[in-house]
N, C-alpha and C. Protein backbone atom coordinates (compact mmCIF):
# COMPACT_ATOMS: atom_id res chain seq x y z
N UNK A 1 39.77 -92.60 -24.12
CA UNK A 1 39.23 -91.33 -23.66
C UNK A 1 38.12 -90.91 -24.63
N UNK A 2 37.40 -90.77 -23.98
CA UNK A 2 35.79 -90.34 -25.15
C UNK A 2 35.95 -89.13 -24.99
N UNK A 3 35.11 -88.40 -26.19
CA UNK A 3 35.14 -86.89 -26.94
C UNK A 3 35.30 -85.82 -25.95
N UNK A 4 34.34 -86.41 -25.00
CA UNK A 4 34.33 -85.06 -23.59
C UNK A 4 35.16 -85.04 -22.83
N UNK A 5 36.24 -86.11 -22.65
CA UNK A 5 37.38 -86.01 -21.44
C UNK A 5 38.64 -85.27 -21.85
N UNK A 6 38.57 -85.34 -23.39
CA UNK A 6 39.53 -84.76 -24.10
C UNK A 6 40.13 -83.33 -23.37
N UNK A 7 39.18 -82.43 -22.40
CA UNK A 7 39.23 -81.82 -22.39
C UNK A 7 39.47 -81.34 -20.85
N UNK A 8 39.47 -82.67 -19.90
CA UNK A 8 39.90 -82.39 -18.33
C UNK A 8 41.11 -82.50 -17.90
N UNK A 9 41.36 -81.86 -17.25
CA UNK A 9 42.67 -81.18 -17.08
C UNK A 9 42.82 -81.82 -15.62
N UNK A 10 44.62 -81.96 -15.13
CA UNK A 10 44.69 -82.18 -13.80
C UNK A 10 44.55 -80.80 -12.79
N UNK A 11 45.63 -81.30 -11.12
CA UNK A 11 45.55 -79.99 -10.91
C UNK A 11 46.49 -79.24 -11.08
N UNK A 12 47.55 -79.40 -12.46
CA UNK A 12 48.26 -78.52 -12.55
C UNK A 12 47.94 -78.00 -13.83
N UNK A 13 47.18 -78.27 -14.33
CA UNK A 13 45.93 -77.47 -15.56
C UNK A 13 46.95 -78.32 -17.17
N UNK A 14 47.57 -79.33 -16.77
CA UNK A 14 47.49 -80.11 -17.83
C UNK A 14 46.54 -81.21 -18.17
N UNK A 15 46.54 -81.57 -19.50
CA UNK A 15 45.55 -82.41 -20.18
C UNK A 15 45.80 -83.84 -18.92
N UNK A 16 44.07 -83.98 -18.99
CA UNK A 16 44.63 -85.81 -17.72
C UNK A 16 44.46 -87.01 -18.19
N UNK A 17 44.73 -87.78 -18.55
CA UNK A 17 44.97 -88.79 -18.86
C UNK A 17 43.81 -89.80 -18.66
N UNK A 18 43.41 -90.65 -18.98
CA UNK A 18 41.89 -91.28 -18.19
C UNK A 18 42.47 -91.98 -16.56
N UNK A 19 43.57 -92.44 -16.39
CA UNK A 19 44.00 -92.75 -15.27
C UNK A 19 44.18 -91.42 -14.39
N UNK A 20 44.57 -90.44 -14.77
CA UNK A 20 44.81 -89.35 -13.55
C UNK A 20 43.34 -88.49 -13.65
N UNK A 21 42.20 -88.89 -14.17
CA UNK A 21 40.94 -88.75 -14.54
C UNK A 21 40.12 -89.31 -13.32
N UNK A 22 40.86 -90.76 -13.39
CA UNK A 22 39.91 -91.51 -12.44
C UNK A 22 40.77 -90.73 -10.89
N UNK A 23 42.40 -90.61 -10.82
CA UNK A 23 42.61 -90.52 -9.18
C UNK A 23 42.00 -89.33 -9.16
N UNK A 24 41.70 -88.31 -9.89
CA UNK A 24 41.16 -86.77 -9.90
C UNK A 24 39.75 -86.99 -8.92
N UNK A 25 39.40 -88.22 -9.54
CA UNK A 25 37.68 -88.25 -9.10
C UNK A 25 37.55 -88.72 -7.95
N UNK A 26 38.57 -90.16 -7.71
CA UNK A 26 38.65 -90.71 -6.51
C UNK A 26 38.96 -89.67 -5.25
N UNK A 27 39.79 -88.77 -5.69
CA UNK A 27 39.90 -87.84 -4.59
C UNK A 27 38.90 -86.65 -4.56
N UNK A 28 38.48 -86.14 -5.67
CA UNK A 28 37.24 -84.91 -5.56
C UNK A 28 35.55 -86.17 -4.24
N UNK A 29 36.21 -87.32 -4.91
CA UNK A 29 34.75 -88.19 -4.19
C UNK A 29 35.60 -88.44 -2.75
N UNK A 30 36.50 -88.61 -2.50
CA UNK A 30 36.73 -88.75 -1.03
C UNK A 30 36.73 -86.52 -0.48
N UNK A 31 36.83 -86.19 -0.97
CA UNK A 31 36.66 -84.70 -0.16
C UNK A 31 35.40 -84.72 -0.04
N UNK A 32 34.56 -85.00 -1.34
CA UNK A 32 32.68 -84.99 -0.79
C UNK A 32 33.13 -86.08 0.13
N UNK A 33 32.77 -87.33 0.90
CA UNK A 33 32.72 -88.14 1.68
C UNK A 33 33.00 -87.72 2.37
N UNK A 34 34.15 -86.93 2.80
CA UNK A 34 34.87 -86.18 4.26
C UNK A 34 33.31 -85.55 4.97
N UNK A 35 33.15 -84.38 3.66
CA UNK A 35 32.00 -83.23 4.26
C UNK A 35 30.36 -84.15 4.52
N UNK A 36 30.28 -85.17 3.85
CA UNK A 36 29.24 -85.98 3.88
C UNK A 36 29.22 -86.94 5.15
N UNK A 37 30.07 -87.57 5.00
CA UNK A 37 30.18 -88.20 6.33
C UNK A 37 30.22 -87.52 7.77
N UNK A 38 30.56 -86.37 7.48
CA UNK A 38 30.71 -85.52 8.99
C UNK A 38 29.13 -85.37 9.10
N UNK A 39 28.79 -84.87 8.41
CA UNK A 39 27.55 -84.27 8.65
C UNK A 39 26.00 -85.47 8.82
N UNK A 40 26.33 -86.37 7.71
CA UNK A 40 25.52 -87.80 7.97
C UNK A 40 25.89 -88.49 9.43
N UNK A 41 26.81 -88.39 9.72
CA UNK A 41 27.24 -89.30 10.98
C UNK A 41 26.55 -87.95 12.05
N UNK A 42 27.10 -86.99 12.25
CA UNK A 42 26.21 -86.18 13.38
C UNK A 42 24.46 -86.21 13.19
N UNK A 43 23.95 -86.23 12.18
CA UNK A 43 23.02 -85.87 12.10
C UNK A 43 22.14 -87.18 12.76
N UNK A 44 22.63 -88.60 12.07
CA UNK A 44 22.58 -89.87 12.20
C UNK A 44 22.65 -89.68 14.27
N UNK A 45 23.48 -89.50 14.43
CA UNK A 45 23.72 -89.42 16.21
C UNK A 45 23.01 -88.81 16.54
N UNK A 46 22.58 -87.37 16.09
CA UNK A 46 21.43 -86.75 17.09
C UNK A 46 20.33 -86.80 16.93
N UNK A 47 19.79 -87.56 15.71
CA UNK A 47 18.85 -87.93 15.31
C UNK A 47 17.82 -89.56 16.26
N UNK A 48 19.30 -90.48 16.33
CA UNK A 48 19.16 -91.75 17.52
C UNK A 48 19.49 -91.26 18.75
N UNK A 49 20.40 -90.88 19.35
CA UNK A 49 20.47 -89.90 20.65
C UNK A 49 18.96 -89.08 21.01
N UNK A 50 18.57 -88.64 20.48
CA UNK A 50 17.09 -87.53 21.03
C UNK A 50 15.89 -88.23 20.34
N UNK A 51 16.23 -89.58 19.63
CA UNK A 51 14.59 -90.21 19.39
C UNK A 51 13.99 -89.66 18.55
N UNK A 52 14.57 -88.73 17.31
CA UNK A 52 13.69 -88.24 16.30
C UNK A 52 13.34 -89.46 15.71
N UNK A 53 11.94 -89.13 14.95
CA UNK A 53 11.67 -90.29 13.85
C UNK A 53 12.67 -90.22 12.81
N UNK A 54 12.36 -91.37 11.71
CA UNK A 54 13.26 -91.46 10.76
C UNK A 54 13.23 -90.27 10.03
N UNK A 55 12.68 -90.09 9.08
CA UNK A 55 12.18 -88.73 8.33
C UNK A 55 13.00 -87.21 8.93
N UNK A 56 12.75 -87.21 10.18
CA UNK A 56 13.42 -86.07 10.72
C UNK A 56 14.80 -86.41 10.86
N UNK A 57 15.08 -87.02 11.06
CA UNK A 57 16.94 -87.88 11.31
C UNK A 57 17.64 -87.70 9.76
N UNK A 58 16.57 -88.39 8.60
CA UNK A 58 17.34 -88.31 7.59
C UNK A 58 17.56 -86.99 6.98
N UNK A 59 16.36 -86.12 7.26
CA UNK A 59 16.62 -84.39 6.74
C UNK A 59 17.51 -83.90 7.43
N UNK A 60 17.50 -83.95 8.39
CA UNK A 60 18.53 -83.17 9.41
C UNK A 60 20.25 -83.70 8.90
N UNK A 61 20.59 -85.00 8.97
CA UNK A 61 21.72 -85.65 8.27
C UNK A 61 21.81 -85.14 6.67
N UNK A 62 20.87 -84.89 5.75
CA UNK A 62 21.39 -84.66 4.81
C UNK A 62 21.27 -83.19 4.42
N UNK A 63 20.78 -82.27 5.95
CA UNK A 63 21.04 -80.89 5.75
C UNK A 63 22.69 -80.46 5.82
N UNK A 64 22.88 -81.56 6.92
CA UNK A 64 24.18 -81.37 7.59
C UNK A 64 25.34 -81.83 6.33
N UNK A 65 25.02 -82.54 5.95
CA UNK A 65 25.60 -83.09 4.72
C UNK A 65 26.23 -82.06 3.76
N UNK A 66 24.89 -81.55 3.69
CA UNK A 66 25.82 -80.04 2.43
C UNK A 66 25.88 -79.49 2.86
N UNK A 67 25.59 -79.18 4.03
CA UNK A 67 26.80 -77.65 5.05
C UNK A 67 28.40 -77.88 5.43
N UNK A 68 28.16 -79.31 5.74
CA UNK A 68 29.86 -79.71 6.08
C UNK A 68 30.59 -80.23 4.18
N UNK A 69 29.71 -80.59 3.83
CA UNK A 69 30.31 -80.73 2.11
C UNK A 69 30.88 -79.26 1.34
N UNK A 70 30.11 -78.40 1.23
CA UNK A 70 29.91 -76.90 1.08
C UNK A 70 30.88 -76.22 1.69
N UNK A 71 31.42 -76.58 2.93
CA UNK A 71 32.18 -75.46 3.89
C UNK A 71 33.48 -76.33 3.45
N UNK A 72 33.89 -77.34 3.56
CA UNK A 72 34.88 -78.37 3.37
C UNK A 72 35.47 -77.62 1.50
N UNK A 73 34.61 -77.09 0.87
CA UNK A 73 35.12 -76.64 -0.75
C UNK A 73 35.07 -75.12 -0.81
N UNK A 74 34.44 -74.54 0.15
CA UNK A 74 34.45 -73.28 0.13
C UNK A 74 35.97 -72.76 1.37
N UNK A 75 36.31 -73.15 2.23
CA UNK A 75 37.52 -72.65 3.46
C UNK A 75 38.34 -72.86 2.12
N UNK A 76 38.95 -73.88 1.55
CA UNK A 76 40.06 -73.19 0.54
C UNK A 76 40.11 -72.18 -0.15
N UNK A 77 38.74 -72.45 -0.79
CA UNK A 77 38.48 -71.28 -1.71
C UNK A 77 38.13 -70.18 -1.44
N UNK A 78 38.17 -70.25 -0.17
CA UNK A 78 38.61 -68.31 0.39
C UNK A 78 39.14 -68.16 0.58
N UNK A 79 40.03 -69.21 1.11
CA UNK A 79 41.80 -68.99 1.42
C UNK A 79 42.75 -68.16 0.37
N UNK A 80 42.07 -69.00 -0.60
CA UNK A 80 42.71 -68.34 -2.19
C UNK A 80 42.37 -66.62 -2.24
N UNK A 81 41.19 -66.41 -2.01
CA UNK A 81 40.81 -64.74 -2.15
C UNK A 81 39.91 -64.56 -2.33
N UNK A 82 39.30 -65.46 -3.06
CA UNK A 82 37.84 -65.55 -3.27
C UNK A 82 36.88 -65.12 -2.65
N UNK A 83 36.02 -64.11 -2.95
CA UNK A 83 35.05 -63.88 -1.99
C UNK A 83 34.03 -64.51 -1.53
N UNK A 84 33.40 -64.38 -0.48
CA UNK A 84 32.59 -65.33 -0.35
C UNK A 84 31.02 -65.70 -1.22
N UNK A 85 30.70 -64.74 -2.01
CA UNK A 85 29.74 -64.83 -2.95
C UNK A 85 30.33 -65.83 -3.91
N UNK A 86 31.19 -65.79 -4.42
CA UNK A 86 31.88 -66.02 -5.65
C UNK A 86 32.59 -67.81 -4.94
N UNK A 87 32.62 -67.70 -3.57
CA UNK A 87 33.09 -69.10 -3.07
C UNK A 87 32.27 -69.87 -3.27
N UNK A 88 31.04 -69.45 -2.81
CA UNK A 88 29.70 -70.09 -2.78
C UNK A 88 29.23 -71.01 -4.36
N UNK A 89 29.38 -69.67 -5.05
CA UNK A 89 28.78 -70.08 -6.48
C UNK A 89 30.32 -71.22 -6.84
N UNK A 90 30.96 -71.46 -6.38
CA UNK A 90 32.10 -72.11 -6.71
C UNK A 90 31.62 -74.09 -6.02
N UNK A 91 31.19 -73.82 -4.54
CA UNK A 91 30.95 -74.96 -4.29
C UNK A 91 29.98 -75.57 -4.69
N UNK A 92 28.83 -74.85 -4.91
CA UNK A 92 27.61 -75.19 -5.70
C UNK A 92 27.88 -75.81 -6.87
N UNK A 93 28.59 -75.22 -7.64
CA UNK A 93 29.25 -75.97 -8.79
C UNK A 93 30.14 -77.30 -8.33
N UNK A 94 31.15 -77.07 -7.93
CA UNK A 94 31.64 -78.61 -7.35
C UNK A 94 30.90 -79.63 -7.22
N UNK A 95 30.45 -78.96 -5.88
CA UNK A 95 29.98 -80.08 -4.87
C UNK A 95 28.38 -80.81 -5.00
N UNK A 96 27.16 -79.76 -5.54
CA UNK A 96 25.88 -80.32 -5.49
C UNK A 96 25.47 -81.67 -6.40
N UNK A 97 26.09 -81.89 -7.74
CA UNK A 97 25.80 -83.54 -8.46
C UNK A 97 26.22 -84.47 -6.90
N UNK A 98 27.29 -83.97 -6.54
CA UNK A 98 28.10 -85.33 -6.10
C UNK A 98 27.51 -85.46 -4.77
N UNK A 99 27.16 -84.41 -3.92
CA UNK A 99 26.75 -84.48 -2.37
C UNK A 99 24.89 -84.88 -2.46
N UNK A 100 24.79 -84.56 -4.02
CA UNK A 100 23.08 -85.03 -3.63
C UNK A 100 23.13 -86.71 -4.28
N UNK A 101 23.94 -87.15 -4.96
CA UNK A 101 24.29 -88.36 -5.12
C UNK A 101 24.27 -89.33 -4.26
N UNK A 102 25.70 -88.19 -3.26
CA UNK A 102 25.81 -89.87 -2.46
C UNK A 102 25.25 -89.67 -1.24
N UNK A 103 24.31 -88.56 -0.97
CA UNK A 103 22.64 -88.76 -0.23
C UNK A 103 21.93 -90.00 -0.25
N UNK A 104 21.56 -89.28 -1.47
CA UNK A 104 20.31 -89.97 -1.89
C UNK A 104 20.97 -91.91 -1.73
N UNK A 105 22.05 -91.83 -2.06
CA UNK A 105 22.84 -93.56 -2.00
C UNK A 105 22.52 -93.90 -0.38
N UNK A 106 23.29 -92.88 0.12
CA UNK A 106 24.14 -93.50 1.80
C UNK A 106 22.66 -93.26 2.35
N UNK A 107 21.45 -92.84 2.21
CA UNK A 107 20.30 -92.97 2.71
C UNK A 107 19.26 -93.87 2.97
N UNK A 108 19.51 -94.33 1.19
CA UNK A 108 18.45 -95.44 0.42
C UNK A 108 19.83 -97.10 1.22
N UNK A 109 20.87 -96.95 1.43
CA UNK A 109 21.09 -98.37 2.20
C UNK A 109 20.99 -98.48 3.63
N UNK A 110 21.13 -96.88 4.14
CA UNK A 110 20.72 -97.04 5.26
C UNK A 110 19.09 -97.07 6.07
N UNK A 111 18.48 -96.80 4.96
CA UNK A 111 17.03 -97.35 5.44
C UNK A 111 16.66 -98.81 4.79
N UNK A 112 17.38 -99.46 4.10
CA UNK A 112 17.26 -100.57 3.22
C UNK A 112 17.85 -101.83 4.24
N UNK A 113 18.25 -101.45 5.20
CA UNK A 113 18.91 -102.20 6.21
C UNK A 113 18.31 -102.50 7.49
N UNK A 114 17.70 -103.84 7.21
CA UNK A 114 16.63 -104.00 8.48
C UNK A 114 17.50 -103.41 9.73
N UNK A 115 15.95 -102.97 10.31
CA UNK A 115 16.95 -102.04 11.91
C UNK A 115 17.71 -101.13 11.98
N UNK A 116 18.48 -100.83 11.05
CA UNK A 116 19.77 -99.71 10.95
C UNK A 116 19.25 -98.64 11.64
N UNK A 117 18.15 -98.30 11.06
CA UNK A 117 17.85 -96.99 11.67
C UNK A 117 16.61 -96.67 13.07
N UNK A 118 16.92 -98.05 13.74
CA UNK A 118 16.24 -97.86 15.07
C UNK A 118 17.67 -98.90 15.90
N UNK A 119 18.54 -98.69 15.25
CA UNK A 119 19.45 -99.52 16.02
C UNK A 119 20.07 -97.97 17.10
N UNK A 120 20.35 -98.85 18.21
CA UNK A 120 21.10 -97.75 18.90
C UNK A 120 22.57 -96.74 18.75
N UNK A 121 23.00 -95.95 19.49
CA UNK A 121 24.38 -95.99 19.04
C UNK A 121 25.14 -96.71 19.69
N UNK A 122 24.97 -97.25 20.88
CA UNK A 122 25.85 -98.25 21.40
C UNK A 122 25.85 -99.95 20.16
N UNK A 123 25.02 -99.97 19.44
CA UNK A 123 24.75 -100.80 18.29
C UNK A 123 25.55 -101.14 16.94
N UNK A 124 26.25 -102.28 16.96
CA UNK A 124 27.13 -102.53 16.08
C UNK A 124 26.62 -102.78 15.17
N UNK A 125 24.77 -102.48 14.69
CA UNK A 125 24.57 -102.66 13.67
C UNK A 125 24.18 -101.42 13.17
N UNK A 126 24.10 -100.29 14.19
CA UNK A 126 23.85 -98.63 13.61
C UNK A 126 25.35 -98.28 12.98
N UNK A 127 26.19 -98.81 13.29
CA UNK A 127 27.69 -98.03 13.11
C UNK A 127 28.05 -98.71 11.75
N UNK A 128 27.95 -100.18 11.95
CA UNK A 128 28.32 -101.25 10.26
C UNK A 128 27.48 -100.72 9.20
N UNK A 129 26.11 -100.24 9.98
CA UNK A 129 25.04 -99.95 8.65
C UNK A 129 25.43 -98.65 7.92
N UNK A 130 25.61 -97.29 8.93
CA UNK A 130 26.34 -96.33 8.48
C UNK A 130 27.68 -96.20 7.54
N UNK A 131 28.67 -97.13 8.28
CA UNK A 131 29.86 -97.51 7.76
C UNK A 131 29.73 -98.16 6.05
N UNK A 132 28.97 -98.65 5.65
CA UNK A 132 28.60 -99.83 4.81
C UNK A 132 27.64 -98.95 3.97
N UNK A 133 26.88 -98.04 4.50
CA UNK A 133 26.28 -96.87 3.53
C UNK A 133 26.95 -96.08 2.95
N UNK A 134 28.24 -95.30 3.90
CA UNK A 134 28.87 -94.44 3.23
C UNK A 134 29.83 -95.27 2.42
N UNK A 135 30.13 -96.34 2.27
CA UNK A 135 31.09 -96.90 1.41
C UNK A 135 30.62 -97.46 -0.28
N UNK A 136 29.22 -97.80 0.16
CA UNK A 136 28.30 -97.69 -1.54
C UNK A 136 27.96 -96.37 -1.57
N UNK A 137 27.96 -95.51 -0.75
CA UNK A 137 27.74 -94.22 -1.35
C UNK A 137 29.11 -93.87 -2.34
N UNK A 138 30.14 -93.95 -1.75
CA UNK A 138 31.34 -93.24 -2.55
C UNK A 138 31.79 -94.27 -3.58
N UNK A 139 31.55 -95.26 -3.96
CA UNK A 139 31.59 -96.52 -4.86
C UNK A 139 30.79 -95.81 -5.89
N UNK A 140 29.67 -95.60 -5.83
CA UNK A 140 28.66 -95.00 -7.04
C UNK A 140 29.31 -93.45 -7.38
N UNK A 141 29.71 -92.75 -6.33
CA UNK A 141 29.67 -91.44 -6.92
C UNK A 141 31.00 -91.60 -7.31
N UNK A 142 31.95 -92.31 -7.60
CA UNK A 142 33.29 -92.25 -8.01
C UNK A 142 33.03 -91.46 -9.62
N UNK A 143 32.46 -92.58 -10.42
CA UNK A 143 32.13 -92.44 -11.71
C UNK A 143 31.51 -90.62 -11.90
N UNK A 144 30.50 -90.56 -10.99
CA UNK A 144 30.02 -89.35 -11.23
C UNK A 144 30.92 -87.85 -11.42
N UNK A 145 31.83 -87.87 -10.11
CA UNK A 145 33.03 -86.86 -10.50
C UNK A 145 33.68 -87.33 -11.43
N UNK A 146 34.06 -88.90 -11.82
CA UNK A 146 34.83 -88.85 -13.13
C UNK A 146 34.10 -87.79 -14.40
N UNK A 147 32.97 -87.66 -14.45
CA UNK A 147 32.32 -87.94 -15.45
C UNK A 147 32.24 -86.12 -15.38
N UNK A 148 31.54 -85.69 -14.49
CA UNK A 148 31.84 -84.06 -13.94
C UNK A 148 33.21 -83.64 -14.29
N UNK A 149 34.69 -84.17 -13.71
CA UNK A 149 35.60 -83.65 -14.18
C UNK A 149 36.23 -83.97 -15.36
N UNK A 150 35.24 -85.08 -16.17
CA UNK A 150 35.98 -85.40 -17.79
C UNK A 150 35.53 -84.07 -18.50
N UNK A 151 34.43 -83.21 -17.84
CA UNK A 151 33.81 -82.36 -19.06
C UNK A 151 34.41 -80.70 -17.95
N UNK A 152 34.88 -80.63 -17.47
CA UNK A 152 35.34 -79.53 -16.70
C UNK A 152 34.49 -79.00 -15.72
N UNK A 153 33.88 -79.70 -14.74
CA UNK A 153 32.64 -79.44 -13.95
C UNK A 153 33.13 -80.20 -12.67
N UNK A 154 32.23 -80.22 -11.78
CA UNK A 154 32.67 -80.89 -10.22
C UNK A 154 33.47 -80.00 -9.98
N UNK A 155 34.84 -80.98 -9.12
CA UNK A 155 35.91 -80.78 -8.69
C UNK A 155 37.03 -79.89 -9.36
N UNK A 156 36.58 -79.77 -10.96
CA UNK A 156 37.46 -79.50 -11.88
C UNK A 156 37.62 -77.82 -11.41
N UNK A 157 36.19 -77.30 -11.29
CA UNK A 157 35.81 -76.20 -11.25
C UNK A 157 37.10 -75.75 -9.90
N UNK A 158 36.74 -76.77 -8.65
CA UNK A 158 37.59 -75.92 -7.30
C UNK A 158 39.23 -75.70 -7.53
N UNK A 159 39.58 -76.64 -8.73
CA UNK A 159 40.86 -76.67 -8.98
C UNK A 159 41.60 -75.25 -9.97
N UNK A 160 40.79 -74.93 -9.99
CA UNK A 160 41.46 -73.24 -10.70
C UNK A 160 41.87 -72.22 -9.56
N UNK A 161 41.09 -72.34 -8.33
CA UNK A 161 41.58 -71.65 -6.99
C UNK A 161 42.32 -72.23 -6.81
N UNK A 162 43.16 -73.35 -6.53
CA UNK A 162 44.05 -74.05 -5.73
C UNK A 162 45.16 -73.27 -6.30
N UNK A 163 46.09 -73.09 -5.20
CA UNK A 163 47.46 -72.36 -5.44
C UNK A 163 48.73 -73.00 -5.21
């Protein structure tokens, strides 16, 4: 455990271990993926569905991205009591390293992939390419929430609301 992890906590606000460090992250990076993938995959569909160019397909997918990432860390954390100002500034903290991460990832393979992104949706190579983006997306950002919740940041942050 290096100098800065010393200090991340699970979610029952004990010291974590570098192994309950890494499942901490694996799961703060599969909740981003949930809100990422919802929103990349719709955006991705209505983007090939209505014939936008690429450019417009990928903004629109990675608007959608941090609205469904964002809302996915903020519904608990109002559940808790939290207001919604104070939810906000909560997911922002979580969620923005990790959702502009595995953007910028699940983007750069899905345009890196001959055709992917003029493949259709009836196209088993629009769905593998997507599929196969979001999976090096959450491969890279694993480390990143590790690294966010070794120093009390990311995910670490949503875990003080949890009840």
């Amino acid at each position: 455990m290096d100098v800065h992890e010393e200090h991340a906590v699970d979610e029952h606000g004990a010291v974590a271990s570098p192994g309950q460090l890494t499942r901490l992250a694996v799961s703060a990076t599969l909740h981003c993926l949930t809100g990422c993938a919802i929103g990349e995959v719709l955006g991705m569909v209505l983007g090939t569905a209505l014939g936008w160019s690429d450019p417009t397909t990928i903004v629109v997918s990675i608007v959608l991205a941090f609205v469904f990432g964002y809302w996915l860390t903020m519904a608990p954390v109002l559940r808790s009591g939290l207001g919604l100002g104070a939810s906000v500034g909560v997911a922002l903290a979580a969620d923005t390293l990790s959702i502009t991460v595995m953007e910028i990832v699940d983007n750069a393979v899905l345009v890196l992939v001959p055709g992917a992104m003029d493949a259709g949706l009836g196209s088993l190579l629009f769905w593998a390419s997507l599929a196969l983006a979001l999976l090096v997306a959450f491969v890279v950002t694993v480390p990143v929430n590790r690294w966010l919740i070794g120093r009390g940041r990311g995910h670490a942050v949503v875990h003080r609301y949890h009840h």
